[in-house]
Protein backbone atom coordinates (compact mmCIF):
# COMPACT_ATOMS: atom_id res chain seq x y z
CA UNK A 1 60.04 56.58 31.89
CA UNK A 2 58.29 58.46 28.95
CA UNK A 3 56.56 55.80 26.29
CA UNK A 4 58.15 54.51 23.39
CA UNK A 5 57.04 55.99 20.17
CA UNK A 6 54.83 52.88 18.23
CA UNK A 7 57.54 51.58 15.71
CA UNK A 8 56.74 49.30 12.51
CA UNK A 9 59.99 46.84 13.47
CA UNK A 10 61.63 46.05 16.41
CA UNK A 11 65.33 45.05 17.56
CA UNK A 12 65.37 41.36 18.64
CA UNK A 13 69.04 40.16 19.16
CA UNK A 14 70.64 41.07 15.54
CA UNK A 15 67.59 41.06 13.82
CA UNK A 16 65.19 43.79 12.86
CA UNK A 17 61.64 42.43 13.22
CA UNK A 18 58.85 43.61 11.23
CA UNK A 19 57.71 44.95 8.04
CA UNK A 20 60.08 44.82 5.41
CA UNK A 21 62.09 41.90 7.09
CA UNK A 22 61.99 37.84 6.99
CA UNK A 23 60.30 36.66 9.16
CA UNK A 24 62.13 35.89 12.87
CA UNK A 25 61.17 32.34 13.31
CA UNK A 26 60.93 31.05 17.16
CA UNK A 27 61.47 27.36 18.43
CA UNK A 28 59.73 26.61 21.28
CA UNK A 29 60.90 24.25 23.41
CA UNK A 30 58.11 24.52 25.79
CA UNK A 31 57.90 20.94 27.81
CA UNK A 32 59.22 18.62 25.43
CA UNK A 33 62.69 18.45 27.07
CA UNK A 34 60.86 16.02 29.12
CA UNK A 35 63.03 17.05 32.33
CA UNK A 36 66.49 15.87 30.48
CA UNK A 37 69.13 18.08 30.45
CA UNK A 38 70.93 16.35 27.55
CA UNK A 39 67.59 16.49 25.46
CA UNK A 40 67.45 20.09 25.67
CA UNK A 41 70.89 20.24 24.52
CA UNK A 42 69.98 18.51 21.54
CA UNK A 43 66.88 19.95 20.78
CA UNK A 44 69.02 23.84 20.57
CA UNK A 45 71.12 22.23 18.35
CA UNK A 46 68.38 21.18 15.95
CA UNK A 47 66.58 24.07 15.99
CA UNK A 48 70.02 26.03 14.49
CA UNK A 49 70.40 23.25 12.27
CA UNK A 50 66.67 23.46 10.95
CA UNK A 51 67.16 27.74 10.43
CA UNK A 52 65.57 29.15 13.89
CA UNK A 53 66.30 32.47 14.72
CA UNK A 54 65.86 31.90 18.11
CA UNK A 55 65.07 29.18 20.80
CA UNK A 56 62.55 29.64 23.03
CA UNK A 57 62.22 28.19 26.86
CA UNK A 58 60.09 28.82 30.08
CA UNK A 59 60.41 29.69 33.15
CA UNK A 60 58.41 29.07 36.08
CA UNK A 61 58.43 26.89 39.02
CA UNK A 62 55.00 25.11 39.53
CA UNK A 63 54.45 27.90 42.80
CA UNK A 64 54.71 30.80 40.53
CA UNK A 65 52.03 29.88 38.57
CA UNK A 66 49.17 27.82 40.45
CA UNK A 67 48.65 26.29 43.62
CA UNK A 68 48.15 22.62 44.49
CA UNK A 69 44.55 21.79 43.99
CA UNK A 70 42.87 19.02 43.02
CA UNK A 71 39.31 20.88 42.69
CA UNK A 72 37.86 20.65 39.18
CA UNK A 73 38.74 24.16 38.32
CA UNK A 74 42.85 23.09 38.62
CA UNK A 75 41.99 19.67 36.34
CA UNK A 76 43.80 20.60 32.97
CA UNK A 77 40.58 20.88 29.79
CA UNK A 78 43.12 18.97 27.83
CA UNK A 79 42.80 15.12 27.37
CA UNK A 80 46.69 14.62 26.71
CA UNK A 81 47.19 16.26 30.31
CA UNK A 82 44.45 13.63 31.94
CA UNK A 83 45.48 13.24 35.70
CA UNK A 84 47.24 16.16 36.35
CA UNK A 85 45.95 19.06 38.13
CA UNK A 86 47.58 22.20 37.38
CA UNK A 87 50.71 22.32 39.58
CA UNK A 88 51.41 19.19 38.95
CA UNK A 89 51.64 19.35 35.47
CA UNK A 90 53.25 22.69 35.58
CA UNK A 91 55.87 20.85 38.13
CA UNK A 92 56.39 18.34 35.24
CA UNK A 93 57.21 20.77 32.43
CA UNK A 94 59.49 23.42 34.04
CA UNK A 95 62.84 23.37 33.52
CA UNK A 96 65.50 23.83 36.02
CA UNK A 97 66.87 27.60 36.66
CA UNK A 98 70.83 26.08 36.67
CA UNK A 99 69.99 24.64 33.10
CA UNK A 100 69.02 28.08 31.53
CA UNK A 101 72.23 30.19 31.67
CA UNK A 102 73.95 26.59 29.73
CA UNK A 103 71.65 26.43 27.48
CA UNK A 104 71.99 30.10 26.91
CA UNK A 105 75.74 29.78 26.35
CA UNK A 106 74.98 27.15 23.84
CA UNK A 107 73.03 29.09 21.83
CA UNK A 108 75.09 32.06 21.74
CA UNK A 109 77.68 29.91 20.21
CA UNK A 110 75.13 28.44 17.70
CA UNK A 111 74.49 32.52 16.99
CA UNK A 112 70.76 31.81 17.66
CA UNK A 113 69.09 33.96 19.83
CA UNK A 114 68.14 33.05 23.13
CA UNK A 115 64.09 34.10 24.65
CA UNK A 116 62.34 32.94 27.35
CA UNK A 117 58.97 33.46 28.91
CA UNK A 118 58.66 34.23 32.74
CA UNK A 119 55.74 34.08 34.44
CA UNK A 120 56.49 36.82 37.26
CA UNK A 121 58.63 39.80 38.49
CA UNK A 122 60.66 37.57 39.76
CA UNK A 123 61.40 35.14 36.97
CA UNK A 124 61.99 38.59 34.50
CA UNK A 125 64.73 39.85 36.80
CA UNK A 126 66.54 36.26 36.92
CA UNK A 127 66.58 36.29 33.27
CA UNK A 128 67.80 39.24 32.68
CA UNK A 129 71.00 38.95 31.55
CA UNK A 130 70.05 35.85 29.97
CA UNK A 131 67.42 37.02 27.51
CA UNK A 132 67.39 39.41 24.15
CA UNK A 133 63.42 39.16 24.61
CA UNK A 134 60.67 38.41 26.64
CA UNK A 135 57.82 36.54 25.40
CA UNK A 136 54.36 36.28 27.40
CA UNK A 137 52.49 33.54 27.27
CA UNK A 138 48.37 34.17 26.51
CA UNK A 139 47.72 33.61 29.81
CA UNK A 140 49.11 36.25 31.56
CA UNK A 141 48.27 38.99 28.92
CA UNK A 142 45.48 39.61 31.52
CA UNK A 143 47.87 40.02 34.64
CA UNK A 144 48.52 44.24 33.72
CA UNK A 145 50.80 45.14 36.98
CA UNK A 146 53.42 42.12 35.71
CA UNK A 147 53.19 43.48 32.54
CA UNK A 148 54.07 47.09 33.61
CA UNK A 149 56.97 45.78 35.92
CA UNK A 150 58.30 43.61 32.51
CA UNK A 151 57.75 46.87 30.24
CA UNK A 152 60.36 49.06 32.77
CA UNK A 153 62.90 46.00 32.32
CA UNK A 154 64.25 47.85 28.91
CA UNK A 155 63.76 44.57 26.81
CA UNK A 156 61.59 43.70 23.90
CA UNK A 157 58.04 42.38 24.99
CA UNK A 158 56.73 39.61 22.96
CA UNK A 159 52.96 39.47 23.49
CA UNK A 160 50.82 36.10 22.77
CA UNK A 161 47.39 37.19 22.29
CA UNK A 162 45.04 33.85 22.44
CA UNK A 163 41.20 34.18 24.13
CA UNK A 164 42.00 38.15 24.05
CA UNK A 165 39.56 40.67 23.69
CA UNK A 166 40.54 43.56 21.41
CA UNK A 167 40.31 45.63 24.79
CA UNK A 168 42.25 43.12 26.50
CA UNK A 169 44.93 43.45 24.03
CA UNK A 170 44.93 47.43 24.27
CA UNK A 171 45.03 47.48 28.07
CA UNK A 172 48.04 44.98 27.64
CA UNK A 173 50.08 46.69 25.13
CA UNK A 174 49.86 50.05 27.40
CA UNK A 175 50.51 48.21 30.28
CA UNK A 176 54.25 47.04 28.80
CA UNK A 177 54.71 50.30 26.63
CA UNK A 178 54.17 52.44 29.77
CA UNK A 179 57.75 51.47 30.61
CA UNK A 180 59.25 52.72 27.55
CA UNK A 181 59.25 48.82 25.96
CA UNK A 182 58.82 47.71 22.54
CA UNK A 183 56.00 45.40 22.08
CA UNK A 184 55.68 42.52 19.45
CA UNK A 185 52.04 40.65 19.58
CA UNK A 186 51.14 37.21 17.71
CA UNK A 187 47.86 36.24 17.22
CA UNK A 188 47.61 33.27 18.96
CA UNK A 189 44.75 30.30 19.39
CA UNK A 190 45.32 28.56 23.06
CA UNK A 191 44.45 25.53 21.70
CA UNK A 192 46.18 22.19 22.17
CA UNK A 193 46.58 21.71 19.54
CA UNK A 194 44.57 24.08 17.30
CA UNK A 195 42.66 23.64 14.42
CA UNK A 196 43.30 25.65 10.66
CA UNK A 197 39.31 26.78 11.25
CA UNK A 198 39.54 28.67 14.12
CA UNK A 199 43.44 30.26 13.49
CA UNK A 200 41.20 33.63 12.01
CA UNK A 201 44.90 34.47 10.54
CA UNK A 202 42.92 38.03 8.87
CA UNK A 203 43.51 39.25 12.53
CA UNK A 204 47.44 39.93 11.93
CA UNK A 205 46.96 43.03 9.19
CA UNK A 206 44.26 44.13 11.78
CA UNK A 207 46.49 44.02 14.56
CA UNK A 208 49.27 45.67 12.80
CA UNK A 209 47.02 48.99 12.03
CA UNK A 210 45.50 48.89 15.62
CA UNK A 211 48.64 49.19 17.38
CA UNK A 212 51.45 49.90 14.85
CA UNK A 213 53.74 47.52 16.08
CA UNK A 214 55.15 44.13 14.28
CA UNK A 215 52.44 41.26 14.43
CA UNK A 216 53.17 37.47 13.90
CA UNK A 217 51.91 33.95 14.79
CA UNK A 218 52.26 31.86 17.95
CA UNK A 219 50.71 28.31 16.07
CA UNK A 220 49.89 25.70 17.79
CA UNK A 221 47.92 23.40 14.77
CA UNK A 222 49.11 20.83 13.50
CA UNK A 223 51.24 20.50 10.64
CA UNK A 224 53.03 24.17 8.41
CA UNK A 225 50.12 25.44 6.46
CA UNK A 226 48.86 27.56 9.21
CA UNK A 227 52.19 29.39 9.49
CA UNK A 228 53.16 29.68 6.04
CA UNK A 229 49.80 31.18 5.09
CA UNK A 230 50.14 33.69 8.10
CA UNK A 231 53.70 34.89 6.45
CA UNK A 232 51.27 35.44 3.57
CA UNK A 233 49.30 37.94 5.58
CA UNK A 234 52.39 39.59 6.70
CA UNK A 235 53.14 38.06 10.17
CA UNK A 236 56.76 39.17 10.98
CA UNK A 237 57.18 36.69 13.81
CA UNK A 238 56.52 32.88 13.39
CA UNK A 239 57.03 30.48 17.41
CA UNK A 240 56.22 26.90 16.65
CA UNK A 241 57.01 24.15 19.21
CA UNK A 242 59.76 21.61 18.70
CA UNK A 243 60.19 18.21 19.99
CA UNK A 244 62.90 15.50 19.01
CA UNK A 245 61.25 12.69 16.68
CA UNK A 246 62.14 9.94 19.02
CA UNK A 247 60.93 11.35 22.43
CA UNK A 248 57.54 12.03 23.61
CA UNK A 249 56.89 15.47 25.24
CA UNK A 250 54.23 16.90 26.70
CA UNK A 251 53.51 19.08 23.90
CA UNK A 252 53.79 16.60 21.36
CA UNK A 253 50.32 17.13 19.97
CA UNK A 254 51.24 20.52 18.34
CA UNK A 255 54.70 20.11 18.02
CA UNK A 256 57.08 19.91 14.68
CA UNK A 257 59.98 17.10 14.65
CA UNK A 258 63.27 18.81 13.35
CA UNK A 259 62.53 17.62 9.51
CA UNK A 260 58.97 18.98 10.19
CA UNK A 261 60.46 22.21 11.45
CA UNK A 262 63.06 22.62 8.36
CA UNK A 263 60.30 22.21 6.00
CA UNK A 264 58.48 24.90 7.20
CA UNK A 265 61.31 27.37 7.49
CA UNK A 266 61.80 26.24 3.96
CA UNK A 267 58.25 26.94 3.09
CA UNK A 268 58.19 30.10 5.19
CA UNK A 269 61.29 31.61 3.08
CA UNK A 270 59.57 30.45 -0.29
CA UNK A 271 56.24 31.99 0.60
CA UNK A 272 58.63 35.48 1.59
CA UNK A 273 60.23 35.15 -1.98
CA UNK A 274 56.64 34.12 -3.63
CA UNK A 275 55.61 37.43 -2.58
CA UNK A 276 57.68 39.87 -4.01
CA UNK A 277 56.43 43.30 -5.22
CA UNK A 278 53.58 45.04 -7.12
CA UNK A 279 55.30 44.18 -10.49
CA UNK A 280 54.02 44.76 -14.11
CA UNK A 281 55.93 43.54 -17.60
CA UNK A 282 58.04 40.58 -18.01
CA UNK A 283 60.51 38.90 -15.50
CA UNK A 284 64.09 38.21 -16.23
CA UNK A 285 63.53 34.82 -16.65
CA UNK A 286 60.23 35.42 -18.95
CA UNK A 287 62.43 37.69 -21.21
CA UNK A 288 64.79 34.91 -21.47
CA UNK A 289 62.34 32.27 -23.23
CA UNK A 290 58.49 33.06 -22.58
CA UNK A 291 58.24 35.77 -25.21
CA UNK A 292 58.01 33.05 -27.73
CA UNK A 293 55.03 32.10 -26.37
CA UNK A 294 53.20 35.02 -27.06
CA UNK A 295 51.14 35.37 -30.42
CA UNK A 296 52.22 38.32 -32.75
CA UNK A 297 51.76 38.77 -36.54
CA UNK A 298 53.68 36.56 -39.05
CA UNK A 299 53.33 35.98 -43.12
CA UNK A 300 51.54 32.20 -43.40
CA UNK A 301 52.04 32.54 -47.29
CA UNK A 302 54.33 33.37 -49.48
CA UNK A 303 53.95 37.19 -51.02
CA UNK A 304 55.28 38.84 -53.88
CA UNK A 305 56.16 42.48 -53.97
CA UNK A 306 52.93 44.64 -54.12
CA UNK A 307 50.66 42.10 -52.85
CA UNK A 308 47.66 43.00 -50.51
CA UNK A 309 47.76 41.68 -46.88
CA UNK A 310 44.62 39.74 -46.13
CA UNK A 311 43.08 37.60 -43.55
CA UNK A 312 44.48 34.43 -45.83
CA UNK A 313 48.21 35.48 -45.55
CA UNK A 314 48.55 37.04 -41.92
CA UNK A 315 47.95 35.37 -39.11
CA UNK A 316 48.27 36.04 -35.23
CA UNK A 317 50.41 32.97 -34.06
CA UNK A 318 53.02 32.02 -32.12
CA UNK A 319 56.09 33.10 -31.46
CA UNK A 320 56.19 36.93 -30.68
CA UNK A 321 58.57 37.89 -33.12
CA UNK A 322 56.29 39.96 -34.97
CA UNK A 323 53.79 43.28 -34.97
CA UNK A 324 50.81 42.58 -32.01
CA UNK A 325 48.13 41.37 -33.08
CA UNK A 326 46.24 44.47 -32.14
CA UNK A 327 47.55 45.60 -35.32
CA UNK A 328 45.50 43.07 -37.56
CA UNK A 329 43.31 45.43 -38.89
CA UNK A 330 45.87 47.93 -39.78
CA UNK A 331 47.56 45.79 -41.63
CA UNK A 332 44.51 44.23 -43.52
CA UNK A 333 44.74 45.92 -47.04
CA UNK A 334 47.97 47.30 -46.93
CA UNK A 335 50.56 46.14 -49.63
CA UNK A 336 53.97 44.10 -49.18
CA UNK A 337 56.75 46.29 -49.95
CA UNK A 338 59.12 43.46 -51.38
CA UNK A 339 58.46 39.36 -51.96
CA UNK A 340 58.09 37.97 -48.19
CA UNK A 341 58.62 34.38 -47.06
CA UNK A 342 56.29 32.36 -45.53
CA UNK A 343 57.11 32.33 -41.39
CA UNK A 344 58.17 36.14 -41.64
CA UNK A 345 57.25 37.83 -38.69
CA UNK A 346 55.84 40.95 -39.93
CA UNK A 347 56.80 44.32 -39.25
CA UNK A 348 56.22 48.11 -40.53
CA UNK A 349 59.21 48.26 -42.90
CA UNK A 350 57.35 45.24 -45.05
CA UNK A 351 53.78 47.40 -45.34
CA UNK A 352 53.17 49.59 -48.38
């Protein structure tokens, strides 16, 4: 299949993704459905509640991913995952295939969209009638012949970018648009959880004008600042995991509760309408009140007809009713062309 062309936005779902657009926000689900089917219900339904554009799950079985080792070098770096090696704690987190195309059906009837991340060949072609998107996880950016076989599958490819080399990220984004595939990337710190310091959000413009395709965030810090500033930079794509307040997931380190969540939706969409455009001159609102807050020339004394305008009868004051005050000068010396009230904002017609 001949290469897509390098496009600004991309079709996810309904939505165009990219410049120019809000920003397509992403729930992850990740492992905090804690192996509960009715949890995972619930958490869908918050994330439509709390404005998602789309949920996000995996899918993996423990064997598609690792092996089961208890040598150091399958011991998780991450204290919350003490005692686990690897498989096991990749055996712990996946969710069951026969949940996925439920869960799917409930979130086409929430209208969010539905994205999930496999792992392998194998776990692309079982979702794909399932998915709108695929989204790889950081860790496989590296693993170029599953990205090739994902590229040919005709969906959009969501690329995480965290502990990537700029070359690493090239190679990758080849690798998926060799099969004719759309590629999304999100700067990404695989971290858990992250902190603000090493986020290096000044990467998204870069990665936008390296590889002309829509850029965005996959956060995992704490807290909203980190993604609201992104949206800032011009990240088009925001994933943030999501956890129910009263159950403890796996990933409830660098997860947002559903309030948590709302509020930075809420935040993202402010920071979208903060920005605007390059704009010059008064807003609608400033016409409709802040002009009077702007100095101007006005008559302090009262004049009589033929008297000169000095620096004791004209002042530059609020409101700005009157001549600008870059006028001052002119005006200094000129003579009042009929008696003028003190608080008369002055203007040509009164200068002789």
């Amino acid at each position: 299949m001949e290469s897509v062309v390098s496009t600004s936005s991309v079709q996810i779902g309904s939505r165009l993704v990219g410049s120019g657009h809000k920003a397509y926000i992403i729930a992850e689900m990740s492992a905090n459905h804690n192996g509960n089917f009715d949890y995972a219900v619930n958490m869908i339904k918050e994330m439509s509640m709390c404005g998602a554009d789309a949920v996000k799950i995996q899918t993996f079985t423990a064997d598609s991913i690792t092996i089961d080792c208890d040598s150091s070098l399958f011991k998780p770096r991450h204290s919350q995952w003490a005692g686990l090696n690897l498989f096991k704690l990749y055996e712990k987190a996946a969710m069951p295939f026969e949940w996925q195309p439920k869960l799917k059906k409930l979130a086409d009837e929430l209208s969010v969209d539905f994205i999930s991340t496999p792992v392998d060949s194998a776990t692309a072609v079982f979702l794909d009638d399932l998915v709108c998107a695929y989204k790889v996880a950081s860790f496989e950016l590296v693993d170029i012949p599953f990205l090739k076989s994902l590229g040919a599958m005709g969906k959009p490819v969501i690329l995480s970018t965290g502990m990537a080399t700029l070359a690493e990220i090239e190679e990758a984004v080849e690798a998926v648009r060799s099969g004719g595939t759309e590629v999304v990337l999100l700067k990404c710190t695989s971290a858990y959880p992250a902190v603000p310091e090493e986020a290096n959000l000044r990467t998204i413009p870069h990665l936008s004008q390296a590889f002309h395709c829509p850029v965005g965030l996959s956060d995992h810090t704490k807290g909203i600042t980190v993604p609201v500033a992104a949206v800032a930079l011009g990240a088009s794509v925001i994933e943030k995991h999501f956890m129910l307040p009263d159950v403890e997931g796996l990933d409830k380190d660098f997860s947002l509760t559903p309030q948590e969540f709302k509020d930075m939706v809420d935040s993202v969409r402010n920071a979208e309408a903060a920005l605007g455009a390059v704009h010059y001159g008064p807003t609608e609102r400033e016409l409709a009140g802040g002009h009077k807050s702007r100095r101007s020339l006005f008559v302090v004394k009262d004049m009589e007809k033929g008297e000169v305008f000095s620096d004791q009868n004209v002042r530059s004051i609020r409101p700005g009713a009157g001549m600008k005050p870059k006028y001052f000068e002119k005006v200094l010396g000129k003579v009042a062309t009929r008696d003028v009230e003190r608080g008369t904002p002055l203007s040509w017609d009164l200068l002789g």
